[in-house]
C-alpha atoms as a PDB file:
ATOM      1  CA  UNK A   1      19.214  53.857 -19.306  1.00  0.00           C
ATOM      2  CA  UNK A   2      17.225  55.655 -16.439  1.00  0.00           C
ATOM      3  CA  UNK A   3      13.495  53.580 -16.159  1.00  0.00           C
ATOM      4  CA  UNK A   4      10.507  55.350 -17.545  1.00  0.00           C
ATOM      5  CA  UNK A   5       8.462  52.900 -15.999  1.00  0.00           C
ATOM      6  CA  UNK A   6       8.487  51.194 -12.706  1.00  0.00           C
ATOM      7  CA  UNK A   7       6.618  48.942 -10.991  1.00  0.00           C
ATOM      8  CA  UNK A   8       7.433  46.944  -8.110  1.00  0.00           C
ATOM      9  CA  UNK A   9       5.628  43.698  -6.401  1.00  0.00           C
ATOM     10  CA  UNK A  10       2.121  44.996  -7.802  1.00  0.00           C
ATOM     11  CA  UNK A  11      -0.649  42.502  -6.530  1.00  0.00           C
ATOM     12  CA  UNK A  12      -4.364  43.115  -7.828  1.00  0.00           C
ATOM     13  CA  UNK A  13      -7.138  40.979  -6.085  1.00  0.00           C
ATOM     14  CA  UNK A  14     -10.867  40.357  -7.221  1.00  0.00           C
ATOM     15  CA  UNK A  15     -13.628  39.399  -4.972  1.00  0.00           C
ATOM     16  CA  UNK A  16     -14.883  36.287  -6.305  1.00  0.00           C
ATOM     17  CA  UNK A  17     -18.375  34.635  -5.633  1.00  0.00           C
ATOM     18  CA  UNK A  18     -18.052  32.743  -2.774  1.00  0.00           C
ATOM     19  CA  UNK A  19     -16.905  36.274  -0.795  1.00  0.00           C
ATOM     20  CA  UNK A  20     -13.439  35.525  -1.356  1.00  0.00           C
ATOM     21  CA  UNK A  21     -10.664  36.661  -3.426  1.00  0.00           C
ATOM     22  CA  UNK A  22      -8.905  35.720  -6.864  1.00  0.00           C
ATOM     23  CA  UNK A  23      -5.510  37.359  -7.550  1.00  0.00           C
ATOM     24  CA  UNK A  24      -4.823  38.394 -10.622  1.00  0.00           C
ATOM     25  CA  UNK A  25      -1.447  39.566 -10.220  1.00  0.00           C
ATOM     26  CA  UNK A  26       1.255  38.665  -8.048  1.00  0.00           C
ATOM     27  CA  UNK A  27       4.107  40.152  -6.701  1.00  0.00           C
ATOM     28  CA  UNK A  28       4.400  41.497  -9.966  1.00  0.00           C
ATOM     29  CA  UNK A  29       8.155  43.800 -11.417  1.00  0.00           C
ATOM     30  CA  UNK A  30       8.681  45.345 -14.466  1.00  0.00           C
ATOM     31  CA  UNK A  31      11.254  48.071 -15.487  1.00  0.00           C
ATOM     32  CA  UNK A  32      10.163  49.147 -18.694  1.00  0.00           C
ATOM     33  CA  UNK A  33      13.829  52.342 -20.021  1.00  0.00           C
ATOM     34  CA  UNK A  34      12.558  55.309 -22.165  1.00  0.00           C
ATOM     35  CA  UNK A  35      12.619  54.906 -25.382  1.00  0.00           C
ATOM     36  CA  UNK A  36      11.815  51.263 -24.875  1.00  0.00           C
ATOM     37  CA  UNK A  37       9.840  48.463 -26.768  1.00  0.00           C
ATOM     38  CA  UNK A  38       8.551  45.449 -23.980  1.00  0.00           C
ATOM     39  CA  UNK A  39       6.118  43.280 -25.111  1.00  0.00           C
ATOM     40  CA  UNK A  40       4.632  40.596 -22.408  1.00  0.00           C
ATOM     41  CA  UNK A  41       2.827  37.274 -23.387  1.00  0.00           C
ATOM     42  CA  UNK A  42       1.340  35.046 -21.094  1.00  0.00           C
ATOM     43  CA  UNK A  43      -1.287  32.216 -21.203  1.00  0.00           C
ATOM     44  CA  UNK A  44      -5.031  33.654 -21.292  1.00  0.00           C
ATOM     45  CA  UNK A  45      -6.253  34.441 -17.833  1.00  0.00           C
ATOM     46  CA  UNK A  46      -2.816  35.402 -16.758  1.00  0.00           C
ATOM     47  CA  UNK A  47      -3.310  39.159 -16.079  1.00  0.00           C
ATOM     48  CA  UNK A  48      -1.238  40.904 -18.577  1.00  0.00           C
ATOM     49  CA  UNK A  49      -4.075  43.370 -19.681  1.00  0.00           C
ATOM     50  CA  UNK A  50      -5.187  43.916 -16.471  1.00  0.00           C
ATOM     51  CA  UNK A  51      -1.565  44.820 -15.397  1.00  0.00           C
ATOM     52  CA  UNK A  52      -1.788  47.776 -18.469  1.00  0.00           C
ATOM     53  CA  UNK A  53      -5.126  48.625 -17.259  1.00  0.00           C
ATOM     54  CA  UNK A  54      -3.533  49.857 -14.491  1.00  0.00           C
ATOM     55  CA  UNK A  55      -0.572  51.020 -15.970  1.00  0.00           C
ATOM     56  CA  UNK A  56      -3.177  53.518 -17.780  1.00  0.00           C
ATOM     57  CA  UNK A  57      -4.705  54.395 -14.619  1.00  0.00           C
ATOM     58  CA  UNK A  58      -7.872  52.678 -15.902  1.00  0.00           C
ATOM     59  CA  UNK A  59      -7.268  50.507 -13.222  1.00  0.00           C
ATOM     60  CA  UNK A  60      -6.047  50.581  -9.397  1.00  0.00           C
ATOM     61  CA  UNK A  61      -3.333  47.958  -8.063  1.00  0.00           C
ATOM     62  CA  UNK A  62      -4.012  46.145  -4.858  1.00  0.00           C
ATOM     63  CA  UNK A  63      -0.565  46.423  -3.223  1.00  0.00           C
ATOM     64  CA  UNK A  64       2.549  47.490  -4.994  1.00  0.00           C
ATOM     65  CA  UNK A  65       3.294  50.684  -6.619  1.00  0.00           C
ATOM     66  CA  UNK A  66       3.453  51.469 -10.565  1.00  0.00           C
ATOM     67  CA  UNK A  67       5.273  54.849 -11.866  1.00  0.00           C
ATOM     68  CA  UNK A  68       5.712  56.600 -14.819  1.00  0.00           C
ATOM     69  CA  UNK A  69       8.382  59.174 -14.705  1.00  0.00           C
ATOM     70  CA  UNK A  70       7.194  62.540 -16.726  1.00  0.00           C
ATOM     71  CA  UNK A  71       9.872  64.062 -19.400  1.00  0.00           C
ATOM     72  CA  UNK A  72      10.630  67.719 -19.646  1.00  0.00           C
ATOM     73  CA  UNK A  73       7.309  69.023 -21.553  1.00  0.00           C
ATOM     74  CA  UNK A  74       3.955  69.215 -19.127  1.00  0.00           C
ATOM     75  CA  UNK A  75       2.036  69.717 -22.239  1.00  0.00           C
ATOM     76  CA  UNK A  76       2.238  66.180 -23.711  1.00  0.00           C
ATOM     77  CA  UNK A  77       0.104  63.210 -22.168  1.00  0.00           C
ATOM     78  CA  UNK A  78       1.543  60.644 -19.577  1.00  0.00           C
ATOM     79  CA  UNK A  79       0.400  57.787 -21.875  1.00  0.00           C
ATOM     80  CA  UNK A  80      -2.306  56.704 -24.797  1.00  0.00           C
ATOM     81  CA  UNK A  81      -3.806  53.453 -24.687  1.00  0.00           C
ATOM     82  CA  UNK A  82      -4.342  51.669 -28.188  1.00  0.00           C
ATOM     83  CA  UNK A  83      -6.972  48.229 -27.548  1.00  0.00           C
ATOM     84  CA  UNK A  84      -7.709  45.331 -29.504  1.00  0.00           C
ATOM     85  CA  UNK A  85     -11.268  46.893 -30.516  1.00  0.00           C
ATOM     86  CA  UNK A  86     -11.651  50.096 -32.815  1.00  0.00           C
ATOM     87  CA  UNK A  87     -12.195  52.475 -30.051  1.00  0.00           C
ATOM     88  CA  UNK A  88     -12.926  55.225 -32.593  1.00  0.00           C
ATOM     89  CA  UNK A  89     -15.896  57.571 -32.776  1.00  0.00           C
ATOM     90  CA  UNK A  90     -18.044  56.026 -35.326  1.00  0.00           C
ATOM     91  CA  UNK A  91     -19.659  59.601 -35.905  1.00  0.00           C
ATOM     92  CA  UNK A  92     -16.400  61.390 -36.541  1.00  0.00           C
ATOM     93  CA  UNK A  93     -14.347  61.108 -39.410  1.00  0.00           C
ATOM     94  CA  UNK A  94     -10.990  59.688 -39.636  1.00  0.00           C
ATOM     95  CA  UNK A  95      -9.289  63.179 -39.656  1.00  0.00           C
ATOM     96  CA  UNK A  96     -11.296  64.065 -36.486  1.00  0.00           C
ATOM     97  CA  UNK A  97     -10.944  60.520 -34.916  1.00  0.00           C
ATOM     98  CA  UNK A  98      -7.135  61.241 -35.475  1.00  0.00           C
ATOM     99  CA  UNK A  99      -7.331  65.214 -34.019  1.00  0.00           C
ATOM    100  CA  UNK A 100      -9.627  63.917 -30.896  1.00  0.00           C
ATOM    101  CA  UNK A 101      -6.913  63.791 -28.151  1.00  0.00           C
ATOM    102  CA  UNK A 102      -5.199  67.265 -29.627  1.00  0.00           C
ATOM    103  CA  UNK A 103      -8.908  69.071 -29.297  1.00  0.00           C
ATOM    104  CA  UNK A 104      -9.169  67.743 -26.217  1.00  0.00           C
ATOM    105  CA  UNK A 105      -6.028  69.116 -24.982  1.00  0.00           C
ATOM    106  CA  UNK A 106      -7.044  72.229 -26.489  1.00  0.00           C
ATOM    107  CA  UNK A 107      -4.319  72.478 -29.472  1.00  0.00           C
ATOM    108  CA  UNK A 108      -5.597  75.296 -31.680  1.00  0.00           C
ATOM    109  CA  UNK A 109      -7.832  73.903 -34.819  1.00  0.00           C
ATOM    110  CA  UNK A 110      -5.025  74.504 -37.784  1.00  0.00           C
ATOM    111  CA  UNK A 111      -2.450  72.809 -35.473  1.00  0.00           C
ATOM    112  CA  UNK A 112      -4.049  69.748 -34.660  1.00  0.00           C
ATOM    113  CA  UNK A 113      -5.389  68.969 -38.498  1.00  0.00           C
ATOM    114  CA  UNK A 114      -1.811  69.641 -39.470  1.00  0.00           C
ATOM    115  CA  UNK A 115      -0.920  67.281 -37.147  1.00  0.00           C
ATOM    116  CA  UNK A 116      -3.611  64.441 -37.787  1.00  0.00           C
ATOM    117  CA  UNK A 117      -2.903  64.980 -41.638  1.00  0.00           C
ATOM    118  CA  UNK A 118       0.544  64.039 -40.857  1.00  0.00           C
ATOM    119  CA  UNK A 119      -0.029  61.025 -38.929  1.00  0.00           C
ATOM    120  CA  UNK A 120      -2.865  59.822 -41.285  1.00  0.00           C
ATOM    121  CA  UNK A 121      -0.107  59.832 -44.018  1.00  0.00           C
ATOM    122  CA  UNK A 122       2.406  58.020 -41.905  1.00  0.00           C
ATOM    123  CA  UNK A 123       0.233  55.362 -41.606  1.00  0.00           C
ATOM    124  CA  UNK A 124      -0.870  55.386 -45.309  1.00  0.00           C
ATOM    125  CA  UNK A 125      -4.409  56.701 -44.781  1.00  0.00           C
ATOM    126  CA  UNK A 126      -4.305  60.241 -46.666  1.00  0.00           C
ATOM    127  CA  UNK A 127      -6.995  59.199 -49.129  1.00  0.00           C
ATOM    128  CA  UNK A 128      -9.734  58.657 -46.953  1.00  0.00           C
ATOM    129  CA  UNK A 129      -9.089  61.352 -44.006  1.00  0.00           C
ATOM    130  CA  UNK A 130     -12.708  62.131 -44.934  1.00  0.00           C
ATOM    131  CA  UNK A 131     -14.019  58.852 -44.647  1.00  0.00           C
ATOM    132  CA  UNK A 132     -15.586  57.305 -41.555  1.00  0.00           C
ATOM    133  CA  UNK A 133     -15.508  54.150 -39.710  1.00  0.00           C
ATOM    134  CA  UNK A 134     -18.256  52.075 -41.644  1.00  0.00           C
ATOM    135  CA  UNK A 135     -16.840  53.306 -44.932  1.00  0.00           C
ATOM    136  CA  UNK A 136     -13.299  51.745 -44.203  1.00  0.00           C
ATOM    137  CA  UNK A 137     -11.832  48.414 -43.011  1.00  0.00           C
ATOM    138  CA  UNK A 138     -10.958  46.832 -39.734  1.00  0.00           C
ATOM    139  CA  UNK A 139      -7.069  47.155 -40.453  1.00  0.00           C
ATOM    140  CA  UNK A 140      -7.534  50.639 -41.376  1.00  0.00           C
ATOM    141  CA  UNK A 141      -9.951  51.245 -38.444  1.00  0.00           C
ATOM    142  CA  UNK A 142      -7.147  49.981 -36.293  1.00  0.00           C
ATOM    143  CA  UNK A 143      -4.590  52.229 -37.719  1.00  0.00           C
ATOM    144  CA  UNK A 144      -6.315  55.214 -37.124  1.00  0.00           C
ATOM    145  CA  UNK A 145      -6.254  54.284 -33.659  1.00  0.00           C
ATOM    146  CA  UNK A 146      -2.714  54.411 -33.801  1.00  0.00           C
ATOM    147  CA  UNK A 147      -2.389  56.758 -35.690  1.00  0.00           C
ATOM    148  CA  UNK A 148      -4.375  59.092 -32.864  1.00  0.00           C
ATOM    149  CA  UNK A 149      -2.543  57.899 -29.947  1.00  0.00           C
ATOM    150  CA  UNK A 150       0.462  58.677 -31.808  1.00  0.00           C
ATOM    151  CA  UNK A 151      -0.438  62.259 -32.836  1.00  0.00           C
ATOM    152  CA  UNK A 152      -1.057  63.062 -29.476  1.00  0.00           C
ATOM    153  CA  UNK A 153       2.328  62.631 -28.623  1.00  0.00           C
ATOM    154  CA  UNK A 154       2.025  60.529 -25.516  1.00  0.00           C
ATOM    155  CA  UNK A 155       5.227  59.455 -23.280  1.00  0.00           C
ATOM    156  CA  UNK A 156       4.508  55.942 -22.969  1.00  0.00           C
ATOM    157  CA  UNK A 157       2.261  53.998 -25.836  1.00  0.00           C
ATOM    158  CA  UNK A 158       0.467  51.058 -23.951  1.00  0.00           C
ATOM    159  CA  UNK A 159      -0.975  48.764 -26.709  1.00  0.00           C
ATOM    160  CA  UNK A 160      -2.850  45.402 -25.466  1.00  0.00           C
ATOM    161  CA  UNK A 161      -3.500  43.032 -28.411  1.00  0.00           C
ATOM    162  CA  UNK A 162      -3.637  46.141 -31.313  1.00  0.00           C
ATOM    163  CA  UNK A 163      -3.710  43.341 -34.252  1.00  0.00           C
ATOM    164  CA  UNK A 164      -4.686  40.705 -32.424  1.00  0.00           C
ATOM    165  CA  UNK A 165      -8.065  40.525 -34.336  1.00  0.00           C
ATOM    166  CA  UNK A 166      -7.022  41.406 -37.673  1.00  0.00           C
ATOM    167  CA  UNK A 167      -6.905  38.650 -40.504  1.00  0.00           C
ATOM    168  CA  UNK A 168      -2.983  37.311 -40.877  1.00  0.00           C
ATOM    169  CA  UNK A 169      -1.997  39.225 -44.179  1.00  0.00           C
ATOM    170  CA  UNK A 170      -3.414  42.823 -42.689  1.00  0.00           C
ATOM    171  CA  UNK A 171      -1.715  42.088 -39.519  1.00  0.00           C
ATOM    172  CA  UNK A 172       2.046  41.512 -41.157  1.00  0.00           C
ATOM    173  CA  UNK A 173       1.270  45.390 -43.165  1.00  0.00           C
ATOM    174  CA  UNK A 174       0.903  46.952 -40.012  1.00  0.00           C
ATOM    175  CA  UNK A 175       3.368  45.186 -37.976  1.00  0.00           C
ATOM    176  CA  UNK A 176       5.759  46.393 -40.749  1.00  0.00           C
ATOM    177  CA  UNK A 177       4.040  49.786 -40.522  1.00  0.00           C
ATOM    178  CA  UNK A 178       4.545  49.722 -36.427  1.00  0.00           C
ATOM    179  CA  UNK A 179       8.391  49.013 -37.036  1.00  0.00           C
ATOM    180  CA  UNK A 180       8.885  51.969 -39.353  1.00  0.00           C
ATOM    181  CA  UNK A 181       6.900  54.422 -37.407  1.00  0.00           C
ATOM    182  CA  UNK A 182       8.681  53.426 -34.113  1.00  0.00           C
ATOM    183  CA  UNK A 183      11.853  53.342 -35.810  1.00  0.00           C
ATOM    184  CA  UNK A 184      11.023  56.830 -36.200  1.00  0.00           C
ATOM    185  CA  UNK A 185       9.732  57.948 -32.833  1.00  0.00           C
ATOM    186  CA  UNK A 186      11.210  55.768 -30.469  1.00  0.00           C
ATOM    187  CA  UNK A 187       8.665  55.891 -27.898  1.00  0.00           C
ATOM    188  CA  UNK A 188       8.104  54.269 -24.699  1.00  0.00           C
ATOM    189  CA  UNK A 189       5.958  50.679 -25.756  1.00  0.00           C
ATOM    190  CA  UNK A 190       4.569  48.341 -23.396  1.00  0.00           C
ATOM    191  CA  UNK A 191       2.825  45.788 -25.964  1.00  0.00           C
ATOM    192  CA  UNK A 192       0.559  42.823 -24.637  1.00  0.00           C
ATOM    193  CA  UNK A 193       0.205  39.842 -27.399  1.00  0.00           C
ATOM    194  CA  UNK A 194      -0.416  37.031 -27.777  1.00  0.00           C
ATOM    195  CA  UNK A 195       1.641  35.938 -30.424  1.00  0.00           C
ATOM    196  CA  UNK A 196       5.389  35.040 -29.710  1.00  0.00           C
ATOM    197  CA  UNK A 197       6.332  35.636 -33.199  1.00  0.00           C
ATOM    198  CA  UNK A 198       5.152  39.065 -33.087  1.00  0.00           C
ATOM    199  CA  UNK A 199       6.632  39.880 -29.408  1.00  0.00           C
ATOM    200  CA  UNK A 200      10.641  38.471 -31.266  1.00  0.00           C
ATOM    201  CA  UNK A 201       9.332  40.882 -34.061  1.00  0.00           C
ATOM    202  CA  UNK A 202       8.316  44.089 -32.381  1.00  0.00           C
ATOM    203  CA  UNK A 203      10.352  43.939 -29.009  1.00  0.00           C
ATOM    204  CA  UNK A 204      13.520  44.464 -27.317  1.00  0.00           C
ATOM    205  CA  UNK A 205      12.536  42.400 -24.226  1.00  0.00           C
ATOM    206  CA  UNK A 206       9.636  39.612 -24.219  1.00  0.00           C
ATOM    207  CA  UNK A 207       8.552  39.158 -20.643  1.00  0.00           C
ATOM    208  CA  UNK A 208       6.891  35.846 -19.858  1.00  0.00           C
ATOM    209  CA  UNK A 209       4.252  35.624 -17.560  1.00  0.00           C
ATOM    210  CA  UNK A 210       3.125  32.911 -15.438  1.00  0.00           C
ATOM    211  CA  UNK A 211      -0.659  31.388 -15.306  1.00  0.00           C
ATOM    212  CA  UNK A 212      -2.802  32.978 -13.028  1.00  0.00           C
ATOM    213  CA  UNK A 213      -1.828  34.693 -10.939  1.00  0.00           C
ATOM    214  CA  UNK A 214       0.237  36.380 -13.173  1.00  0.00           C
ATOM    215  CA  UNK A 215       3.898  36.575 -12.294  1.00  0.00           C
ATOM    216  CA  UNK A 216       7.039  37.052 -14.172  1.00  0.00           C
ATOM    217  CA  UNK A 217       8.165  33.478 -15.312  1.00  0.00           C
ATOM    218  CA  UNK A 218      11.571  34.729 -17.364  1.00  0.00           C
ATOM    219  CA  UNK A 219      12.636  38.167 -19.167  1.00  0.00           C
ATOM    220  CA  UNK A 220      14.352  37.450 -23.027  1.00  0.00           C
ATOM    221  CA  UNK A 221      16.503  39.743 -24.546  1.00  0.00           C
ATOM    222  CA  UNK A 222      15.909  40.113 -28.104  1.00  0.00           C
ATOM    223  CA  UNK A 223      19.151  40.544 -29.975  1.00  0.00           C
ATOM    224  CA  UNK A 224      17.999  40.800 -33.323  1.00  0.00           C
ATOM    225  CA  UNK A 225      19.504  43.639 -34.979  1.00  0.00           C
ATOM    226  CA  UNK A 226      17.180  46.802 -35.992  1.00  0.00           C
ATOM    227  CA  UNK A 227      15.834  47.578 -38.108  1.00  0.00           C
ATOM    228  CA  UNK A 228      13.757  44.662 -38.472  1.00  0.00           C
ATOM    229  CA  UNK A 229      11.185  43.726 -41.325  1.00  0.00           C
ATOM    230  CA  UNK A 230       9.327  40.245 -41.776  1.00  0.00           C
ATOM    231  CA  UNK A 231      12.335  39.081 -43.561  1.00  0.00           C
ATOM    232  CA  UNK A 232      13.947  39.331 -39.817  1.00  0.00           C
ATOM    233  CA  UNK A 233      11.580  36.134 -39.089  1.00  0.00           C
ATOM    234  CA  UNK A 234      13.775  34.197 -41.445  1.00  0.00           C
ATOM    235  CA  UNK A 235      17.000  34.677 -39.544  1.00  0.00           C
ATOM    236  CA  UNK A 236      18.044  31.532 -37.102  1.00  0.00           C
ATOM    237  CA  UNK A 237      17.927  33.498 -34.101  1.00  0.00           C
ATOM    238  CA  UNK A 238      14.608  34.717 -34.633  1.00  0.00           C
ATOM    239  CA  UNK A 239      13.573  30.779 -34.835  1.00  0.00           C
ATOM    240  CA  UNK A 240      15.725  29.682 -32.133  1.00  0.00           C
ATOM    241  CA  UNK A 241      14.697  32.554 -30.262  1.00  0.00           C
ATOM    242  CA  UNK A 242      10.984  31.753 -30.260  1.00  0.00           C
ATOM    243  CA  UNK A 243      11.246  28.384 -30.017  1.00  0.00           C
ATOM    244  CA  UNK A 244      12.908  28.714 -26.546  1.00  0.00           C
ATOM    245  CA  UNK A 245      10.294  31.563 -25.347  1.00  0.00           C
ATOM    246  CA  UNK A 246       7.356  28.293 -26.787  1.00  0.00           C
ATOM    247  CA  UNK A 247       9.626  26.084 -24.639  1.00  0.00           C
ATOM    248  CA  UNK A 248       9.099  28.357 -21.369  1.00  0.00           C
ATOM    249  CA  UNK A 249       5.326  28.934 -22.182  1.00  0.00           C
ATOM    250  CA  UNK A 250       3.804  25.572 -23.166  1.00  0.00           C
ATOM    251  CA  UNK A 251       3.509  24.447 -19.416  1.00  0.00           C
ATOM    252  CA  UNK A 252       1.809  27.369 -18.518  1.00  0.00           C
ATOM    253  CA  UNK A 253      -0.843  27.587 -21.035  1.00  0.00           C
ATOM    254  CA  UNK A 254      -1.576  23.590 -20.691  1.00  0.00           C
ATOM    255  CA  UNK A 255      -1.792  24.575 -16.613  1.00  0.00           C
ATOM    256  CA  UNK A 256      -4.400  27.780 -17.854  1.00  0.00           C
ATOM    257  CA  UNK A 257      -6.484  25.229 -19.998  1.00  0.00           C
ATOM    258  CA  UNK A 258      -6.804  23.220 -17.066  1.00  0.00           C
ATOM    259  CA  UNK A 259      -8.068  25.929 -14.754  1.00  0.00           C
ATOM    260  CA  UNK A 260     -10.338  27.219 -17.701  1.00  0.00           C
ATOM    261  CA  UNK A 261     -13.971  26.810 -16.259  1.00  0.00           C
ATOM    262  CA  UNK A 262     -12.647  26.600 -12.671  1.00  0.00           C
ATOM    263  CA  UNK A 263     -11.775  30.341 -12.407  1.00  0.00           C
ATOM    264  CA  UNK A 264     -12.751  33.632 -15.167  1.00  0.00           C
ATOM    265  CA  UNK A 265     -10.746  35.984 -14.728  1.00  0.00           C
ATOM    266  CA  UNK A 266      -9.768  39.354 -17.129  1.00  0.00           C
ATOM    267  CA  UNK A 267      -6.791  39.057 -18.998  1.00  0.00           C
END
């Protein structure tokens, strides 16, 4: 399949406080096909956010180049970013938090609460579209996130750590609620976690990154069949699977511990 993402030998460099530098990421590759699901884990420290940073173009790589090829419609957005905090408008509601990107592309109003009504029911949230943020809880908070990146009908979905801090129970719902609604879209993902469990889960490829400075260490295909469920985490090759991406990652999270109050860096 033809790459909706590439990026080749991306380097990004901080100054640090002695007036040098600390590289985050080094010589860096990633070909992510449309339609794809890549998650990346890594060790803390090792750079995988700050490589979707600038994936989003929240960010600017040091050397190297990063593309994302447009599709055929001009009208939909290059990519949405979904973090690990509720960035959601505490003064909106959840239908408006939903319809933000849509009114700021200027889709008509009827359209764009059509729209957010739709995705607020995907994501099982119908009966409090007229609720807002304090009234609801932090897995909900987290799906209307989704649920507004997905309305606005990006190309690429760049999610770094979406249910990373959600309590285990609320994170297994919406993992299962992720699988159906991608199941269903079939979008472009590039998903940073931390979890190697959830990466076997959610992905077709788990890329492994190196300690700082973050570098591919080894790419695993995941050959479970779809669709998957939590029952999928039963299956021997979901064990066996994860148990040789532990096997590749142990050394390099015992090498981040040791750097850990050397060198702070973003993840």
């Amino acid at each position: 399949m033809d790459a909706k993402i590439t990026a080749r030998q991306v380097y990004k460099r901080y100054p640090s406080v002695d007036g040098g530098e600390i590289t985050a990421l080094e010589d860096f590759s990633l070909d992510v096909a449309d339609g794809e699901f890549v998650c990346i884990v890594g060790p803390s420290g090792c750079g995988k956010s700050t490589f979707l940073r600038i994936l989003a173009g929240l960010d600017t790589a040091s050397a190297g180049s990063v593309t994302i090829t447009p599709g055929a419609d001009p009208r939909k957005p290059l990519n949405n970013v979904v973090f690990q905090e509720y960035a959601i408008f505490p003064w909106k509601t959840v239908l408006d938090n939903v319809a933000f990107g849509l009114e700021m592309r200027g889709v008509g109003k009827a359209e764009r609460e059509a729209t957010a009504r739709e995705w607020i029911e995907r994501v099982g949230l119908t009966k409090f579209a007229g609720y807002y943020p304090h009234q609801i809880s932090g897995g909900m908070k987290q799906r209307v996130s989704i649920a507004r990146a997905l309305a606005n009908d990006p190309e690429v979905l760049l999610m770094d750590e979406p249910l990373g801090a959600l309590d285990a129970q609320t994170r297994k719902v919406l993992q299962q609620e992720f699988m159906r609604i991608w199941e269903e879209t079939r979008k472009t993902v590039v998903y940073i976690t931390h979890s190697i469990d959830e990466a076997v889960l959610l992905g077709d490829r788990v890329i492994l990154m190196t300690a700082h400075p973050g570098r591919t260490k080894a790419v695993f295909a995941v050959d479970i069949p779809r669709p998957r469920s939590v029952e999928s985490t039963a299956l021997p090759a979901f064990s066996d699977l994860t148990y040789r991406i532990w096997q590749e990652l142990e050394g390099e999270v015992v090498r981040a511990m040791g750097e850990e109050g050397q060198i702070k860096i973003e993840e």
